[in-house]
Protein backbone atom coordinates (compact mmCIF):
# COMPACT_ATOMS: atom_id res chain seq x y z
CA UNK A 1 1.84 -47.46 3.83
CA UNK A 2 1.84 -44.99 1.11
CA UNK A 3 -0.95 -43.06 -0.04
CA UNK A 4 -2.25 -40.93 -2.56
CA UNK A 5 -0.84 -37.19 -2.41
CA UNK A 6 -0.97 -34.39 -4.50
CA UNK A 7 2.78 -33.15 -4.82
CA UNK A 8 1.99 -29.98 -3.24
CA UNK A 9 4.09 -29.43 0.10
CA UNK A 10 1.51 -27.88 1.78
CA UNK A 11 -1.14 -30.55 1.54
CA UNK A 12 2.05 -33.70 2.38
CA UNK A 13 2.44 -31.31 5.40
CA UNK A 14 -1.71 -30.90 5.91
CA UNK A 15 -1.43 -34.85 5.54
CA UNK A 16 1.62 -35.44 7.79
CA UNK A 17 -0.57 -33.14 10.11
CA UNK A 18 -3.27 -35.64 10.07
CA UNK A 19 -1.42 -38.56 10.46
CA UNK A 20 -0.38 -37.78 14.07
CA UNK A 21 -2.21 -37.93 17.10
CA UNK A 22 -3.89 -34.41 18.36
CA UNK A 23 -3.81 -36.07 21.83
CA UNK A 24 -0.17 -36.73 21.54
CA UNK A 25 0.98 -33.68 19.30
CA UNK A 26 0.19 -30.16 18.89
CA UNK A 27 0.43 -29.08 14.83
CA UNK A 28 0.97 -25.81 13.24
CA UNK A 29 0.71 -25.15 9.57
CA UNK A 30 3.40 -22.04 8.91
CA UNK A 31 2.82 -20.15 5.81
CA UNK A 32 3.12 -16.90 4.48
CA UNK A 33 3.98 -14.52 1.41
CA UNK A 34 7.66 -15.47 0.21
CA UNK A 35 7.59 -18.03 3.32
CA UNK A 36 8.07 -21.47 2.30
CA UNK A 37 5.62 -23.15 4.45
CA UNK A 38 6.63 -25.45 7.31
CA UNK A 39 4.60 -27.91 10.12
CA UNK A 40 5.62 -27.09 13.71
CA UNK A 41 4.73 -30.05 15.24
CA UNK A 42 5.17 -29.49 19.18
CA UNK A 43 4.94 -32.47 22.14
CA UNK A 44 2.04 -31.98 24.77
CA UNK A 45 4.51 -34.58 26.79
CA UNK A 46 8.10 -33.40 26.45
CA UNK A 47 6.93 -29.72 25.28
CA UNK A 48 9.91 -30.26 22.45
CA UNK A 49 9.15 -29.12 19.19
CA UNK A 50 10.25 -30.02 15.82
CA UNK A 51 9.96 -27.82 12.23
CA UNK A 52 9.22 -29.98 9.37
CA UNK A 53 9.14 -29.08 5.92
CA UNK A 54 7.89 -30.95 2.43
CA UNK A 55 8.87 -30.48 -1.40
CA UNK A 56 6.99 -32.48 -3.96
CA UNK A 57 9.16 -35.59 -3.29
CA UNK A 58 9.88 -35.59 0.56
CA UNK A 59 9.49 -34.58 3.93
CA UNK A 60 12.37 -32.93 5.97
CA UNK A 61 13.87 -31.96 9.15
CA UNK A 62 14.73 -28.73 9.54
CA UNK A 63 18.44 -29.55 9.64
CA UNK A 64 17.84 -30.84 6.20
CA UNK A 65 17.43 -34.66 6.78
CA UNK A 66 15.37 -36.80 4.68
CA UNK A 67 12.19 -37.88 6.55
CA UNK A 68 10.24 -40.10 4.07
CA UNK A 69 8.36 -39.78 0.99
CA UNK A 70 6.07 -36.97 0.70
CA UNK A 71 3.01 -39.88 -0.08
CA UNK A 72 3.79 -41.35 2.96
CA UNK A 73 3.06 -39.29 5.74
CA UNK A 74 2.47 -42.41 7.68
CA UNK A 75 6.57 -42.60 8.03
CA UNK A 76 6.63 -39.38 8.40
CA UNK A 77 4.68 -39.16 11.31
CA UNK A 78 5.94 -42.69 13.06
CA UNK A 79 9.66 -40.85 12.94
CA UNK A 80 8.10 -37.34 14.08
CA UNK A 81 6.21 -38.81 16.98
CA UNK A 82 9.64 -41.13 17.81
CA UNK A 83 11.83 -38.18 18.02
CA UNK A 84 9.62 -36.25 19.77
CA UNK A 85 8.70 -38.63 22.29
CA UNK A 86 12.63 -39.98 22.86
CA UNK A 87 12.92 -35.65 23.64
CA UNK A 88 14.10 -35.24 27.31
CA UNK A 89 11.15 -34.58 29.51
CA UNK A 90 10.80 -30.61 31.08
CA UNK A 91 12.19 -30.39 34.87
CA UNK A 92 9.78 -29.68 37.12
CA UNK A 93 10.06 -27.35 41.08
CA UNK A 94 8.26 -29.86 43.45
């Protein structure tokens, strides 16, 4: 489901930010002067974390892989939380 974005990066990311679960996910809106912004989107499960970053037609991995649509943050955020969640979970000292 698409939906109705201004092509600014930093509201897809605000919007990609929204779209995932706060109980799930931990979100992070990087910015700064000369900085192009970026979401940190961190696991309160697997405690992995993940950049992501937007231009006015997509979202991206921070490798540089296509995500989905920038007025779709839906996708976004169903492949975010699915990488995240596949992440290997921390070890623990019983």
């Amino acid at each position: 489901m698409t939906t109705s974005v201004p092509h600014d990066p930093q509201i897809a990311l605000e919007s990609l930010a929204a779209a995932l679960d706060p109980g799930e996910f931990i979100t992070a809106l990087v910015t700064g002067t000369g900085r192009r912004a970026c979401l940190t989107v961190t696991s309160r499960r697997a405690g992995a974390d993940e950049s992501i970053y937007a231009d006015r037609s997509s979202y991206w991995w921070g490798w540089g892989e296509r995500i989905a649509a920038a007025d779709d943050p839906l996708t976004a955020a169903h492949k975010v939380a699915t990488l995240l969640r596949a992440a290997p979970q921390p070890a623990h000292d019983w």
